[in-house]
N, C-alpha and C. Protein backbone atom coordinates (compact mmCIF):
# COMPACT_ATOMS: atom_id res chain seq x y z
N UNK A 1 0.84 -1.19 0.00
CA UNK A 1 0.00 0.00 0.00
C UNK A 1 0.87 1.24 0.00
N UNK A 2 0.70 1.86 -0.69
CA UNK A 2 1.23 3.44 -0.76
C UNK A 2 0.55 4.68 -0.17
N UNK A 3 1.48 4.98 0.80
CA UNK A 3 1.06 6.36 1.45
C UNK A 3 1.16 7.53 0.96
N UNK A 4 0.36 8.21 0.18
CA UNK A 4 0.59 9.43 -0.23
C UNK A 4 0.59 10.54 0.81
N UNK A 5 -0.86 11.11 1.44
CA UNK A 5 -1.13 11.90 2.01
C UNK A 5 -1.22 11.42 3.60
N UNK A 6 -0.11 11.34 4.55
CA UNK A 6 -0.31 11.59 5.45
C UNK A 6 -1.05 12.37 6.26
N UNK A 7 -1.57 11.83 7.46
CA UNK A 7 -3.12 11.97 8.33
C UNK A 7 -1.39 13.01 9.34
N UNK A 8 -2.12 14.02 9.81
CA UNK A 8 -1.07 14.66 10.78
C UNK A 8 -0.82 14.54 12.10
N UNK A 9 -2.13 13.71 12.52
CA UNK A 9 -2.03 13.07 13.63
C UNK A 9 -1.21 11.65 14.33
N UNK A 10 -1.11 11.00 12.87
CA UNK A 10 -0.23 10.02 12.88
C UNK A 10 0.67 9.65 13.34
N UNK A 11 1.30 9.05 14.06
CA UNK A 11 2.47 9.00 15.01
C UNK A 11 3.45 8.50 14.01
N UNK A 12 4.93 8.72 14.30
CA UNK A 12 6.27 7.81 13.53
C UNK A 12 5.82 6.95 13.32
N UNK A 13 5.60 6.45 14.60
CA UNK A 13 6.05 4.89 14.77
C UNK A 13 5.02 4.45 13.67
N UNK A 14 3.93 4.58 13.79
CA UNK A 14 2.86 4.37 12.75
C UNK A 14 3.13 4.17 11.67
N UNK A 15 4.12 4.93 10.73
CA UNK A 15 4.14 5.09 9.43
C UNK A 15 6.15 4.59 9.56
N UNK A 16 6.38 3.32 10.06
CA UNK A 16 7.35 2.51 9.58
C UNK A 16 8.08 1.94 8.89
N UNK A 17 6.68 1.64 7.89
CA UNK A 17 7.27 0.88 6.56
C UNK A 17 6.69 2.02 5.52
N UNK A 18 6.55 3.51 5.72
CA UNK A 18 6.41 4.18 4.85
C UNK A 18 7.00 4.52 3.39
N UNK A 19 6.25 5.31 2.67
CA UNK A 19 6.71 5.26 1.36
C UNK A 19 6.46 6.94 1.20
N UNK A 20 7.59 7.38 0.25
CA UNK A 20 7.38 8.80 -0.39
C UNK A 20 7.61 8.87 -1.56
N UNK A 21 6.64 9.91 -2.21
CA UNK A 21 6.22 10.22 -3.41
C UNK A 21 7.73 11.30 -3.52
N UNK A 22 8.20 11.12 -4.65
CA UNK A 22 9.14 12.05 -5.06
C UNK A 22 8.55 12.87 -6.57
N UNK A 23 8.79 13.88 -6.79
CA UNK A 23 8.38 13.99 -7.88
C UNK A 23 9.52 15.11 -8.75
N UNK A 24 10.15 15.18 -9.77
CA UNK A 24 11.12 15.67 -10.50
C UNK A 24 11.27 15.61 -11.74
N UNK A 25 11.36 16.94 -12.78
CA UNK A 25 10.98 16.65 -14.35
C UNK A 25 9.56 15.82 -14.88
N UNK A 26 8.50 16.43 -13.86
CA UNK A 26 7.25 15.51 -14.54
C UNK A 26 7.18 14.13 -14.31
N UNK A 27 8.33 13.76 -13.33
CA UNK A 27 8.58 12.40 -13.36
C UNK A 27 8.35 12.09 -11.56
N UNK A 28 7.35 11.28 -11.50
CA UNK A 28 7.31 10.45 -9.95
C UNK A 28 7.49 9.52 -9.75
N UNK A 29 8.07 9.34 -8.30
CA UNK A 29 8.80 8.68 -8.43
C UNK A 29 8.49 7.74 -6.85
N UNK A 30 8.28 6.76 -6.64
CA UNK A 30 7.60 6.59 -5.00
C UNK A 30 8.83 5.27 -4.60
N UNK A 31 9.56 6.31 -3.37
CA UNK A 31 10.20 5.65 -2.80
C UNK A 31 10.21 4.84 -1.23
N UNK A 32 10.69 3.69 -1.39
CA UNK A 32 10.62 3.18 -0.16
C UNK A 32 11.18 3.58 1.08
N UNK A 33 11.04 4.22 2.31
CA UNK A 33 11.94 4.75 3.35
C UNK A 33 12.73 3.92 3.60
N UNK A 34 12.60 2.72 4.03
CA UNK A 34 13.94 2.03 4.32
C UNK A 34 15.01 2.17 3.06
N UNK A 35 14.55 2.09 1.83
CA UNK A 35 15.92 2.20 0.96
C UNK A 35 16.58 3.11 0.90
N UNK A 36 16.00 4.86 2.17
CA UNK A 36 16.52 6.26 1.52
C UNK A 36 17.46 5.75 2.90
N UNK A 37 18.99 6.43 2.71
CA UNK A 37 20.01 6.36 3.64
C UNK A 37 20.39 7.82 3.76
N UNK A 38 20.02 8.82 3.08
CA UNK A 38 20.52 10.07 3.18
C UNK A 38 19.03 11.32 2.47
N UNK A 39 18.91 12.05 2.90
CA UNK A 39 18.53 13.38 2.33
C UNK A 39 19.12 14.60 2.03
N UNK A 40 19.83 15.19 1.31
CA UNK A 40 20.64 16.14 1.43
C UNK A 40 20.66 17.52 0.14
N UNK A 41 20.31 18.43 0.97
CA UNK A 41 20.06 20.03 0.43
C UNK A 41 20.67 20.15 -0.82
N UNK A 42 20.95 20.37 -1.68
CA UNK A 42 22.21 20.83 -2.38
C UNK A 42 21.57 21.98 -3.22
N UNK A 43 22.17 23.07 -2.64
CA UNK A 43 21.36 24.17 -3.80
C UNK A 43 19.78 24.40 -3.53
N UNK A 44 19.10 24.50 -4.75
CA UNK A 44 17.20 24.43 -4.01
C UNK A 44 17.46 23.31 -4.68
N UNK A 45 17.54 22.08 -5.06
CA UNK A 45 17.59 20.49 -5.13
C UNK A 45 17.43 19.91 -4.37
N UNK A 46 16.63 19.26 -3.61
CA UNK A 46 16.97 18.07 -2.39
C UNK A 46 17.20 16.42 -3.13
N UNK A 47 18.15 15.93 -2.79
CA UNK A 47 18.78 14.78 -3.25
C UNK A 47 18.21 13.72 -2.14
N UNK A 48 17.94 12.51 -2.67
CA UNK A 48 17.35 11.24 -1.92
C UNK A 48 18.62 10.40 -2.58
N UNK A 49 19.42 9.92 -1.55
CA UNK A 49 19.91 9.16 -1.89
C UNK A 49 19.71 7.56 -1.13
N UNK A 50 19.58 6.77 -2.26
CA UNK A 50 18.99 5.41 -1.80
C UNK A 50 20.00 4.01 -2.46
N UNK A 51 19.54 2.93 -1.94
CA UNK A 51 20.21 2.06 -2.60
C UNK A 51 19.61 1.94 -4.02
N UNK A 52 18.68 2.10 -4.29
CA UNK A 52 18.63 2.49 -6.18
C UNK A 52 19.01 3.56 -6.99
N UNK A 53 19.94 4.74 -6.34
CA UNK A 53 20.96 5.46 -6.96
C UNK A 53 20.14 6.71 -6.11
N UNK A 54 20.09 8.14 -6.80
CA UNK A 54 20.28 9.11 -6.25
C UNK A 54 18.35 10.02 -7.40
N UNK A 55 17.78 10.22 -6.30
CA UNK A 55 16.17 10.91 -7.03
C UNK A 55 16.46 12.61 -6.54
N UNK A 56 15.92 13.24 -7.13
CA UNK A 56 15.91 14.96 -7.02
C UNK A 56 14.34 15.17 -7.07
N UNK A 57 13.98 16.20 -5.98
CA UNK A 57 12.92 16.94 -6.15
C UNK A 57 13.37 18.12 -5.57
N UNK A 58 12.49 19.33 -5.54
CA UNK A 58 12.61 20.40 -5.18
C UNK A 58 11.10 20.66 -3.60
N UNK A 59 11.91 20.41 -2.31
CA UNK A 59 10.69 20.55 -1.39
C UNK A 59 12.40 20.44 -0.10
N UNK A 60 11.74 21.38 0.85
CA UNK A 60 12.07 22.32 1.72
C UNK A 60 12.47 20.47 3.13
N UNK A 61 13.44 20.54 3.50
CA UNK A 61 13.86 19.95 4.25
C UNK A 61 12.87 19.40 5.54
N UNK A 62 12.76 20.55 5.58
CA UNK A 62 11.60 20.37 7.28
C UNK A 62 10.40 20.21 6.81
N UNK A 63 9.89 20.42 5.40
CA UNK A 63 8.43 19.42 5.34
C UNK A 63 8.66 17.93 4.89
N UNK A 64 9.82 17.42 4.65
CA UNK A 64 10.26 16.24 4.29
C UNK A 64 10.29 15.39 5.71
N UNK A 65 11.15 16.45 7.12
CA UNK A 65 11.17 15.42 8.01
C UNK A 65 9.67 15.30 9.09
N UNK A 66 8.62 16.12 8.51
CA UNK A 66 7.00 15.64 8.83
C UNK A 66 6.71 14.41 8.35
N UNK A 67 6.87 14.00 6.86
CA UNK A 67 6.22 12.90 6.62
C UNK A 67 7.42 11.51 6.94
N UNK A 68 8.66 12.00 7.15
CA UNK A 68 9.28 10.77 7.43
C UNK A 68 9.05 9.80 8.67
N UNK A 69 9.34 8.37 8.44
CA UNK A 69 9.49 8.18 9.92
C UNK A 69 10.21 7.99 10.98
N UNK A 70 10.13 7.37 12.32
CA UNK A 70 11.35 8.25 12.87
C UNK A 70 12.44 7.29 13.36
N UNK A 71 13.07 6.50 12.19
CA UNK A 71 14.24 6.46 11.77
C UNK A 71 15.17 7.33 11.69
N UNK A 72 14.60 8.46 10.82
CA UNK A 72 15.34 9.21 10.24
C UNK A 72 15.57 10.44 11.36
N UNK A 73 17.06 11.36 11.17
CA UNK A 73 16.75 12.35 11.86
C UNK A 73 17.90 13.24 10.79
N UNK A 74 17.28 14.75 11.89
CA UNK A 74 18.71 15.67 10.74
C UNK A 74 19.62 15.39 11.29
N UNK A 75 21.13 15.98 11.03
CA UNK A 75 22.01 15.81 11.91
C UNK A 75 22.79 17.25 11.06
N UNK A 76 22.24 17.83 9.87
CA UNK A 76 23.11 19.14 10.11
C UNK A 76 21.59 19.85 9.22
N UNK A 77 22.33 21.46 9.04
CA UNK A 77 21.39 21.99 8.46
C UNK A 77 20.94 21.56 6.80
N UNK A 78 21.76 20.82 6.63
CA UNK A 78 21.41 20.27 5.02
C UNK A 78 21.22 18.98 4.55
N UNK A 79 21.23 18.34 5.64
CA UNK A 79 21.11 16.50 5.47
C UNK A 79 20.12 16.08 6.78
N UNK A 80 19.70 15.31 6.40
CA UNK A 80 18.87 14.27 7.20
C UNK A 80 19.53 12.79 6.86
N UNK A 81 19.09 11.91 8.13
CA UNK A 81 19.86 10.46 7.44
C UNK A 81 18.83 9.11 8.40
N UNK A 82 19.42 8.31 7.31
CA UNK A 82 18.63 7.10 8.24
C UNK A 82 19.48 6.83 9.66
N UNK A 83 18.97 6.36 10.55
CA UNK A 83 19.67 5.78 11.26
C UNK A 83 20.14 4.35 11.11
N UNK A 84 18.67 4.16 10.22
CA UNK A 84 19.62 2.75 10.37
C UNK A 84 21.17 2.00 9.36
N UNK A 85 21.40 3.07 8.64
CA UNK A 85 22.60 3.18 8.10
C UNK A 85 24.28 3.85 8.44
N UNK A 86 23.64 3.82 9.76
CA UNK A 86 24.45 4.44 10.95
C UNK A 86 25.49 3.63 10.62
N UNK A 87 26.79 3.56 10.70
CA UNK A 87 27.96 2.66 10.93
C UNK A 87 28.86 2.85 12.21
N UNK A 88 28.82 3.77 12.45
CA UNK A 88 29.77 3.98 13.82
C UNK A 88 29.97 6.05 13.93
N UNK A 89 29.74 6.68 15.37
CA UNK A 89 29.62 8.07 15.02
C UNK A 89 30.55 8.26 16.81
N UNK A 90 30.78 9.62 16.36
CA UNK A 90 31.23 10.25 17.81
C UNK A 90 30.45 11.68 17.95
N UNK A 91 31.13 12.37 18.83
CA UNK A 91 30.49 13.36 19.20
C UNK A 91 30.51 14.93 17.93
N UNK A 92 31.17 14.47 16.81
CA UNK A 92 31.24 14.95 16.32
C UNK A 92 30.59 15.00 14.33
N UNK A 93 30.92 13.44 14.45
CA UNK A 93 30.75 13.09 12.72
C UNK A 93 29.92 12.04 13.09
N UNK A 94 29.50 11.50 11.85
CA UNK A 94 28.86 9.91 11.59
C UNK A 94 29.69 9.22 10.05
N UNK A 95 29.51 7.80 10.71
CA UNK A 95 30.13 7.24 9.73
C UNK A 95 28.98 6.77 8.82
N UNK A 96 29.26 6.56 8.00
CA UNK A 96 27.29 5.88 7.49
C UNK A 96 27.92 4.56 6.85
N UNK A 97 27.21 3.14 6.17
CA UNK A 97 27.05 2.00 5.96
C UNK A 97 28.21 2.45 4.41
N UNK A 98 27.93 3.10 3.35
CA UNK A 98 28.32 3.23 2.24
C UNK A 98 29.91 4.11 2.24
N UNK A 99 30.36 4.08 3.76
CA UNK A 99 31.41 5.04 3.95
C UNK A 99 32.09 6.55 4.03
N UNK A 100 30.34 7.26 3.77
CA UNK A 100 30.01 8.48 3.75
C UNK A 100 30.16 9.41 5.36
N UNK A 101 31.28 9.97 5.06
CA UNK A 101 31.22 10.62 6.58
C UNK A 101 30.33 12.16 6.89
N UNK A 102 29.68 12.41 7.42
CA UNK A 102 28.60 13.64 7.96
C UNK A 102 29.03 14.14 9.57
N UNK A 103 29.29 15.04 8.92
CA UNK A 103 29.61 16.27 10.27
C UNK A 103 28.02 16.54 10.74
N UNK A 104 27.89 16.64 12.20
CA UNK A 104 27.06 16.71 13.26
C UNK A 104 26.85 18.36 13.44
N UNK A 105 25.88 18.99 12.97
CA UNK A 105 26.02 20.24 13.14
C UNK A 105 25.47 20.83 14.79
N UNK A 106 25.78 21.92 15.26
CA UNK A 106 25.97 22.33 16.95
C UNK A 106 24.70 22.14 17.18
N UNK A 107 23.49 23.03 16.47
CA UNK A 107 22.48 22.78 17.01
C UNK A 107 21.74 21.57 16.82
N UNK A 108 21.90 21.01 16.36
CA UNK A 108 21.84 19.93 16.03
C UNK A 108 22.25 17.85 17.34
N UNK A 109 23.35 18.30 17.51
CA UNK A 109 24.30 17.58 18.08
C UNK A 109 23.19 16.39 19.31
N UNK A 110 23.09 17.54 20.05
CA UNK A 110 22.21 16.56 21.43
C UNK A 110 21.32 15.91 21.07
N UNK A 111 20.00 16.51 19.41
CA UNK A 111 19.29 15.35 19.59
C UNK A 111 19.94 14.57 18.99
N UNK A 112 21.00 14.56 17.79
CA UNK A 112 21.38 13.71 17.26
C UNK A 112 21.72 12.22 18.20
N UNK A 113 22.53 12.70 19.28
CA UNK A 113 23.35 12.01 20.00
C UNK A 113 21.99 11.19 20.75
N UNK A 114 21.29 11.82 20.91
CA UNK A 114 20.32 11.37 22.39
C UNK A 114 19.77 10.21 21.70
N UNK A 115 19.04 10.39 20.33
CA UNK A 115 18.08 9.81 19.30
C UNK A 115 19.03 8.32 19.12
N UNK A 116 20.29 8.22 18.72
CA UNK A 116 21.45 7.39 18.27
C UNK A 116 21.46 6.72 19.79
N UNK A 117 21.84 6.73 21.14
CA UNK A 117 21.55 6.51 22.30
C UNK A 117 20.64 5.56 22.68
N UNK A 118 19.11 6.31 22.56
CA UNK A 118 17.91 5.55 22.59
C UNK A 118 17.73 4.40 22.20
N UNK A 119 18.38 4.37 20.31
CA UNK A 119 17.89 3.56 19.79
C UNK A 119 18.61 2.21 20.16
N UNK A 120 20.51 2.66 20.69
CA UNK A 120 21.00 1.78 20.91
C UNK A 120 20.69 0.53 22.14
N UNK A 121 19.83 1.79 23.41
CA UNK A 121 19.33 0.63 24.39
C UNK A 121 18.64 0.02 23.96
N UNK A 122 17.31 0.47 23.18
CA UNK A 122 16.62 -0.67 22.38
C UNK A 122 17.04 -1.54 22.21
N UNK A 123 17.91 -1.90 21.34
CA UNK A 123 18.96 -3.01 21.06
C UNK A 123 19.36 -4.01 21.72
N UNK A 124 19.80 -3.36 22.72
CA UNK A 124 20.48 -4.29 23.65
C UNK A 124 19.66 -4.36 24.99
């Protein structure tokens, strides 16, 4: 089933195995959240990068991380990322699965850290 229009009441957790509509050059494009490992600003472009290569639309960062779920978080002013492509991070950078390193921006930092934390007691 494909989620287009998210209900706003909806919780994360709810929308898990979500899906987003991308749309670029007349062309849409509906991607799976687990396959996106990165979101990232570039210019007015926002780039999805996934394990099926790299989709472009043009839509504003912070209405992207409404419909995501909460996997994902920002970690600077121009990227958002999965967590679960996390590979290993400090108080400063993240390593990600594909070897991509991301600087932790200031305001940013605590939830990053707290969110990465959480998920790890889960875990264990």
């Amino acid at each position: 089933m494909i989620k287009e229009n998210y209900d706003m009441n909806e919780t994360k957790k709810e929308r898990e195995n979500a899906y987003i509509k991308v749309t670029y050059s007349r062309k849409i494009t509906v991607l799976d959240c687990l396959d996106i490992f990165m979101i990232r600003k570039e210019n007015r472009i926002t780039k999805f990068y996934t394990i099926r290569g790299i989709f472009m639309e043009y839509k504003p960062l912070i209405e992207l991380e409404m419909l995501l779920p909460k996997y994902f978080i920002r970690c600077n002013a121009s990227t958002i990322i999965n967590k679960k492509y996390i590979k290993c991070y400090n108080h400063t950078e993240l390593v990600m699965e594909n070897g991509g390193i991301l600087r932790i921006g200031r305001s940013f930092k605590a939830r990053v850290l707290s969110s990465i934390e959480e998920d790890n007691k889960k875990k264990w």
